[in-house]
Protein backbone atom coordinates (compact mmCIF):
# COMPACT_ATOMS: atom_id res chain seq x y z
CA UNK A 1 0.00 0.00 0.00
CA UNK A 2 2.85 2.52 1.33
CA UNK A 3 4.32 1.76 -2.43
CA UNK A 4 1.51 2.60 -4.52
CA UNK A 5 0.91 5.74 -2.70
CA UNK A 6 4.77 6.34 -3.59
CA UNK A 7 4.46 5.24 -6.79
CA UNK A 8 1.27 7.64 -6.69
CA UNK A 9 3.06 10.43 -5.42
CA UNK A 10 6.23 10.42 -8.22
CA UNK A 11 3.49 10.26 -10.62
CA UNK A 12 1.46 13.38 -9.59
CA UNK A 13 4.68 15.42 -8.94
CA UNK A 14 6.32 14.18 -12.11
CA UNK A 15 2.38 15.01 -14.05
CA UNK A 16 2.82 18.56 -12.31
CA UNK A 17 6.41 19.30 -13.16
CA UNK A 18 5.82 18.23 -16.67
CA UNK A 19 2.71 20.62 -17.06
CA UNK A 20 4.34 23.82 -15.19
CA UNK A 21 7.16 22.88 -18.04
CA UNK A 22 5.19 23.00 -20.85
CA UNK A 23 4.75 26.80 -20.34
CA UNK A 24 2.16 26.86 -17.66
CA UNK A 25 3.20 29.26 -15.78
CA UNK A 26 0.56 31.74 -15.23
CA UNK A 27 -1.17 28.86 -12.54
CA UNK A 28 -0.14 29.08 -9.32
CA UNK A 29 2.01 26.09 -7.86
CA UNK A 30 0.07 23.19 -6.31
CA UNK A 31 -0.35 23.13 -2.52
CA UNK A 32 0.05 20.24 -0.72
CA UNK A 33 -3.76 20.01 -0.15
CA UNK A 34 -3.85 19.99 -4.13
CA UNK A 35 -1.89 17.09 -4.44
CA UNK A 36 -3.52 15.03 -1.24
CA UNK A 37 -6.73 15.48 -3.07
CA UNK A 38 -5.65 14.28 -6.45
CA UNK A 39 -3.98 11.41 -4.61
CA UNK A 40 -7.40 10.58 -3.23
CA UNK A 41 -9.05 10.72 -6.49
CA UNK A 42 -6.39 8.16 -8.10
CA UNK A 43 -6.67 5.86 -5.37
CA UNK A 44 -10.40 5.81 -6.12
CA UNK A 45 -9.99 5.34 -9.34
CA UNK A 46 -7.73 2.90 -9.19
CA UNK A 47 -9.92 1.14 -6.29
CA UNK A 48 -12.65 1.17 -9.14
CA UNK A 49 -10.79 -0.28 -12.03
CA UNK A 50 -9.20 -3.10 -9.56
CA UNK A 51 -13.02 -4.06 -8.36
CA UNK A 52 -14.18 -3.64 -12.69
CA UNK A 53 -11.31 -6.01 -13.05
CA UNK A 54 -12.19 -8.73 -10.46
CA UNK A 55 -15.53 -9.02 -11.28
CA UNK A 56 -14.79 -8.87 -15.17
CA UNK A 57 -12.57 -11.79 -14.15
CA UNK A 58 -15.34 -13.55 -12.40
CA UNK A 59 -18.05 -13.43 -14.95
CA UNK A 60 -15.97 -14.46 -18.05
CA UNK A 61 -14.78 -17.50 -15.74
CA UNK A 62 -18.81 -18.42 -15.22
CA UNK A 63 -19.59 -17.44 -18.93
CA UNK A 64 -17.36 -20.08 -19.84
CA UNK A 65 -18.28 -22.33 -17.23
CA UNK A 66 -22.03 -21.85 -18.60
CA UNK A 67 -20.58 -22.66 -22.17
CA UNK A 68 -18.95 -26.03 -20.81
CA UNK A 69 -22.29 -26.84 -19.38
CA UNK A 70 -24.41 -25.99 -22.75
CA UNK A 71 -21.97 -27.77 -24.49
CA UNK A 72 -22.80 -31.37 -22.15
CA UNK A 73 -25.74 -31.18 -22.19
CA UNK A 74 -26.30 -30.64 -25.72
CA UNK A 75 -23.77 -33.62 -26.38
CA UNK A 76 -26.09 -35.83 -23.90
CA UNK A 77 -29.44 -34.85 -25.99
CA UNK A 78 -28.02 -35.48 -28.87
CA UNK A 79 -26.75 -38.86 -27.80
CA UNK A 80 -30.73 -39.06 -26.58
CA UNK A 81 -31.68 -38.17 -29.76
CA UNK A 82 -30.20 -40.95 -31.62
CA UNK A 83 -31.65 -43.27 -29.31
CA UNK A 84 -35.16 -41.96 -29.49
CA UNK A 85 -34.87 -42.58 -33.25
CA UNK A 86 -33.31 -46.27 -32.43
CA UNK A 87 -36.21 -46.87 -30.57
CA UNK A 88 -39.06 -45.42 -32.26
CA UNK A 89 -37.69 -47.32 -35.58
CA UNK A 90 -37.97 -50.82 -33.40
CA UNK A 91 -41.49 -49.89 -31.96
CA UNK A 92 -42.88 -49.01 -35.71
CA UNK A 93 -40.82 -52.70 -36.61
CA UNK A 94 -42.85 -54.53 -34.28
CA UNK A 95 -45.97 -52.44 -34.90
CA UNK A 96 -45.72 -53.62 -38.56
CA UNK A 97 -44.61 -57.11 -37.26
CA UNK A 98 -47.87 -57.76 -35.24
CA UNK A 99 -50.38 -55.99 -37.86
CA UNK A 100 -48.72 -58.37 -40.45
CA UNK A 101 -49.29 -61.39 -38.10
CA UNK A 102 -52.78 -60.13 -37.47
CA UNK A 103 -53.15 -60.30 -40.96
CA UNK A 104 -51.76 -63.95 -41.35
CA UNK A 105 -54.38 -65.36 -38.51
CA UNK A 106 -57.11 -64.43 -40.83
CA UNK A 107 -55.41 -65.47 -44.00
CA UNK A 108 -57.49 -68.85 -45.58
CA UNK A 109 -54.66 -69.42 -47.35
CA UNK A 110 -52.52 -70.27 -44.42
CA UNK A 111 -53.16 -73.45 -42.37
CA UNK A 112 -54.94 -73.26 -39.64
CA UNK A 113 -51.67 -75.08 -38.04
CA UNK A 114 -49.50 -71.79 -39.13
CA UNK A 115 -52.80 -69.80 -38.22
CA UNK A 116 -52.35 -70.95 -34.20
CA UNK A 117 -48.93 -71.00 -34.09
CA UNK A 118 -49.58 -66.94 -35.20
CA UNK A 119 -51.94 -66.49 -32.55
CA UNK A 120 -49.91 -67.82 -30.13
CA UNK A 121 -46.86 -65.27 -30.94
CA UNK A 122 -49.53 -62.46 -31.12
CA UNK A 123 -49.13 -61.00 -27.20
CA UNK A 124 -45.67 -61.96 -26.38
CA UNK A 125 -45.32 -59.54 -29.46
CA UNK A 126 -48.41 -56.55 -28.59
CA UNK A 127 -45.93 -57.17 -25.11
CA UNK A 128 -42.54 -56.42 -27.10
CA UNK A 129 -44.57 -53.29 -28.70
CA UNK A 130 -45.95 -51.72 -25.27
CA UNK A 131 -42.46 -52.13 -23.70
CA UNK A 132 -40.91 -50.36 -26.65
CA UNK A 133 -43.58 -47.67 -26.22
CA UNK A 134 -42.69 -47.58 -23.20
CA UNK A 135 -39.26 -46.93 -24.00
CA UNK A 136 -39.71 -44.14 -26.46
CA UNK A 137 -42.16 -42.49 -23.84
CA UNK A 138 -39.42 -42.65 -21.10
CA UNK A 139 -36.57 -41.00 -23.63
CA UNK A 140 -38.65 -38.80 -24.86
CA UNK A 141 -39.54 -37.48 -21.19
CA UNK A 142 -35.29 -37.61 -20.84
CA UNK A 143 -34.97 -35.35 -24.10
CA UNK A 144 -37.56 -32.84 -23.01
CA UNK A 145 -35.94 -32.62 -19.49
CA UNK A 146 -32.27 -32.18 -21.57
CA UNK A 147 -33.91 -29.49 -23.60
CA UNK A 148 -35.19 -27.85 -20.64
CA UNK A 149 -31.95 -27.61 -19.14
CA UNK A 150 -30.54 -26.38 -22.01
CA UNK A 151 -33.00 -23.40 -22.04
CA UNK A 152 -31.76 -22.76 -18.45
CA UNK A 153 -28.08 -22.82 -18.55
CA UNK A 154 -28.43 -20.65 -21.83
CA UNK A 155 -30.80 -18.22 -19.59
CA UNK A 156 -27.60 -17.88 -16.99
CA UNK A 157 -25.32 -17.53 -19.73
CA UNK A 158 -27.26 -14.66 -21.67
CA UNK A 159 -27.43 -13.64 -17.57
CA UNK A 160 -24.04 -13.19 -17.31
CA UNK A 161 -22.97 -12.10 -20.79
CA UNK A 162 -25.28 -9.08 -20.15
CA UNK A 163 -23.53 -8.64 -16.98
CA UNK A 164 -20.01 -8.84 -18.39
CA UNK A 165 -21.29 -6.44 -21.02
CA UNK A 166 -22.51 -3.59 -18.47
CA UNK A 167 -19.28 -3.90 -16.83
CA UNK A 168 -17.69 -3.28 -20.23
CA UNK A 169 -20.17 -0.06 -20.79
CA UNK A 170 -19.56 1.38 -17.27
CA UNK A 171 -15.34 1.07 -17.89
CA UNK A 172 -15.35 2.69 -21.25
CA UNK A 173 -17.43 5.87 -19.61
């Protein structure tokens, strides 16, 4: 502390010698209560740009923090994404599997021995398609609940972009 008010001091006197040098020499030399009072007004301003700093500091750390975040999640939905698709592909498989089925336990032209062995496949498969329904439902609840998230992180990023950007206004005044 005792150095920047040195350091504070050398700068004011050698600001004032340089400006009574450059021809100045109608003002009246500074008093010592001139100086003290421009010391007090650097140290302010320096206080100020040292606190602008820190917290400039702070939100660019959690603006890219919020960008490492956005970035996860959107890796983990699309991951979800690709599944959903798996799924829903297998559910309309089965889907077609069981109408075809249907289909074949009506046929006259099949046997009635192929007929009942159809018939007898018919609800472990109508099972297979509920579970797969199932399935989708569940993933698609996980990618709405991703996408949700998403919306939120990017909320606290815009958050603390406009934040970071007010800072930025209030240094350049």
């Amino acid at each position: 502390m005792t150095g920047r008010r040195i350091f504070a001091a050398g700068m004011l006197l050698g600001l004032f010698l340089a400006v009574t040098l450059k021809g100045q020499t109608q003002r009246a030399p500074a008093t010592l209560d001139d100086l003290l009072t421009e010391m007090s007004g650097l140290r302010a301003d320096i206080a100020r740009t040292s606190s602008a700093s820190v917290r400039v500091q702070v939100f660019t750390a959690r603006l890219t923090l919020q960008e490492q975040r956005i970035a996860d999640l959107t890796r983990q939905a699309t991951a979800v994404q690709g599944r959903l698709e798996e799924q829903s592909k297998k559910r309309r498989d089965l889907e077609e599997t069981a109408k075809n089925i249907e289909k074949g336990t009506m046929d006259p032209t099949i046997p009635a021995g192929q007929q009942q062995d159809l018939r007898q496949m018919l609800p472990h498969l109508r099972a297979e398609v509920e579970q797969a329904q199932a399935a989708e439902q569940q993933t698609r609840t996980e990618l709405s609940s991703l996408a949700s998230a998403i919306a939120t992180e990017q909320g606290l990023w815009m958050t603390f972009s406009n934040q970071l950007n007010d800072l930025e206004r209030a240094a350049t005044r």
